[in-house]
Protein backbone atom coordinates (compact mmCIF):
# COMPACT_ATOMS: atom_id res chain seq x y z
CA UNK A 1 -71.37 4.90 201.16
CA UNK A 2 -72.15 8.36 200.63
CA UNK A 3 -72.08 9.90 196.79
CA UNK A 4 -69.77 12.47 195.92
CA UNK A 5 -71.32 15.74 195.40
CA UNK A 6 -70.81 15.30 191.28
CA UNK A 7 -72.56 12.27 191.43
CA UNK A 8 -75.76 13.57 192.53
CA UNK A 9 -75.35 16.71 190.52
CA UNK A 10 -75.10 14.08 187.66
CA UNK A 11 -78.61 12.07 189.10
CA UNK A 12 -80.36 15.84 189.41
CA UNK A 13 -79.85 16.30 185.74
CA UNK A 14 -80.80 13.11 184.46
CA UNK A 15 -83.83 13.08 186.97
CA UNK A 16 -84.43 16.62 185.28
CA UNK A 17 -83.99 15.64 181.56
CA UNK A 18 -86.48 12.93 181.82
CA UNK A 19 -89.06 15.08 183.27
CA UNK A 20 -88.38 17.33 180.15
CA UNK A 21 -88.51 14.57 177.62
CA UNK A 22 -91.91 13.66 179.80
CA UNK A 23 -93.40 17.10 179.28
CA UNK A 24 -92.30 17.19 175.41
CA UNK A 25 -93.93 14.26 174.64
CA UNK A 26 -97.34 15.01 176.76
CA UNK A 27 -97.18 18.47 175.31
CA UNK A 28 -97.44 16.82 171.47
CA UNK A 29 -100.40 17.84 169.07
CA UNK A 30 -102.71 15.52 169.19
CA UNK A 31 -100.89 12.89 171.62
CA UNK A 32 -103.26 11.58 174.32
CA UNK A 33 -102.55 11.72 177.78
CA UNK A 34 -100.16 9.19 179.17
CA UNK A 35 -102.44 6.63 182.19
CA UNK A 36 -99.89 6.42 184.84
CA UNK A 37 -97.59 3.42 185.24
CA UNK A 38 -99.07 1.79 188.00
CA UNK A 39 -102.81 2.41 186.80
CA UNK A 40 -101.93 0.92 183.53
CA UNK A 41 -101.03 -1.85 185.03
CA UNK A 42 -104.03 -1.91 187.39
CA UNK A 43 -105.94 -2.03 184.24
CA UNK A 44 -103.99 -4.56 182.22
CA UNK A 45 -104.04 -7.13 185.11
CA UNK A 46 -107.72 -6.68 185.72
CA UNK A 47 -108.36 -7.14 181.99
CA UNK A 48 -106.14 -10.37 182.09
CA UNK A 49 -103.15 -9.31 180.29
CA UNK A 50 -99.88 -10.62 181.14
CA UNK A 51 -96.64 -8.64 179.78
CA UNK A 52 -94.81 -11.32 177.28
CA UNK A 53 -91.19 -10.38 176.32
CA UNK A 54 -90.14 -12.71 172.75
CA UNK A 55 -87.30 -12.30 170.63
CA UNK A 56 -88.29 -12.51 166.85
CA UNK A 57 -86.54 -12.32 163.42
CA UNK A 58 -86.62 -8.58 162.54
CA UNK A 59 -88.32 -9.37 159.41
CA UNK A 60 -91.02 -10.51 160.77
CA UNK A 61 -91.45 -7.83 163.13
CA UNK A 62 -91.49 -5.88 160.32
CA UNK A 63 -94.80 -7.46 158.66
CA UNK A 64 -96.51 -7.96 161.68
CA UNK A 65 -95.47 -3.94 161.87
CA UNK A 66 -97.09 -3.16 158.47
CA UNK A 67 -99.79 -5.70 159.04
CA UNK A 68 -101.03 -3.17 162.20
CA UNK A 69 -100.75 -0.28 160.97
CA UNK A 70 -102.18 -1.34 157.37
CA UNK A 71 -105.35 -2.21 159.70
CA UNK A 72 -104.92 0.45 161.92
CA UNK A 73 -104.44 -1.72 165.35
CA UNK A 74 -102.15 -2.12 167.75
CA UNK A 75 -99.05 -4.67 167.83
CA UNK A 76 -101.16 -6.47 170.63
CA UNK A 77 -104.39 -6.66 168.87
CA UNK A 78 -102.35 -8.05 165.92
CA UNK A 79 -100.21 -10.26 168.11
CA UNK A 80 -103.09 -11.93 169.62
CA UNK A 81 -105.31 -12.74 166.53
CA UNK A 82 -102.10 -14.10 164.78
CA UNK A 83 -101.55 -16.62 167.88
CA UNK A 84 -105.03 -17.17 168.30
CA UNK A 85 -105.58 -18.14 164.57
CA UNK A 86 -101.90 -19.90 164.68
CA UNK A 87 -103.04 -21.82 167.88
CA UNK A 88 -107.01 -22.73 166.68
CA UNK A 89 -108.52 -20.45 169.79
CA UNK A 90 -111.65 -18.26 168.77
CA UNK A 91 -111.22 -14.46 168.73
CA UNK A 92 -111.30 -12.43 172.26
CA UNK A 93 -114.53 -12.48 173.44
CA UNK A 94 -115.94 -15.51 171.27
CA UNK A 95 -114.64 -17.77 173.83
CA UNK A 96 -116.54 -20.69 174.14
C-alpha cells in the first residue's frame, strides 16, 4: 500500500527532528561522544553483559538512584554489587 504524500511529509519531519535532538545533545558542554548503537552492543556482549528489563517499586529506584550518584557510579555498577552482595557472589573480577 503506498503512503499518502502527508504521511511521508509527516515521517521526513520526525526523521528530521530526531536528528536535531541527536545533534543538541552531542553538541552539549562537556557531554562525551555517543559509541554507536551497534558498537555498544558489540562491546557489551563481548564484555558479557546481557540487557535485563525489571519493574521495581519507584521508591526504591529512587535509593538505588541516590545510592549511585552519592558514589558517583552508574545504575549498573550499583545494580550489580547490590545483587551480587544480595545473592553471596564475590565482586566482578574476584570471581573465584
Amino acid at each position: 500500500m503506498a503512503m499518502k504524500a502527508t504521511d511521508l511529509a509527516r515521517l521526513k519531519g520526525t526523521k528530521i527532528m530526531g536528528q536535531m535532538k541527536q545533534a543538541r545533545a552531542a553538541g552539549k558542554p562537556g557531554a562525551a561522544p555517543a559509541a554507536d548503537r551497534r558498537e555498544q552492543r558489540k562491546l557489551d556482549q563481548a564484555a558479557g553483559l546481557v540487557p535485563f528489563a525489571v519493574k521495581l517499586d519507584q521508591r526504591l529506584v529512587v535509593q538505588v538512584t541516590a545510592l549511585a550518584a552519592s558514589r558517583g557510579l552508574s545504575m549498573t555498577e550499583v545494580v550489580d554489587e547490590l545483587l551480587r552482595r544480595g545473592l553471596g557472589i564475590p565482586p566482578y573480577g574476584q570471581d573465584a
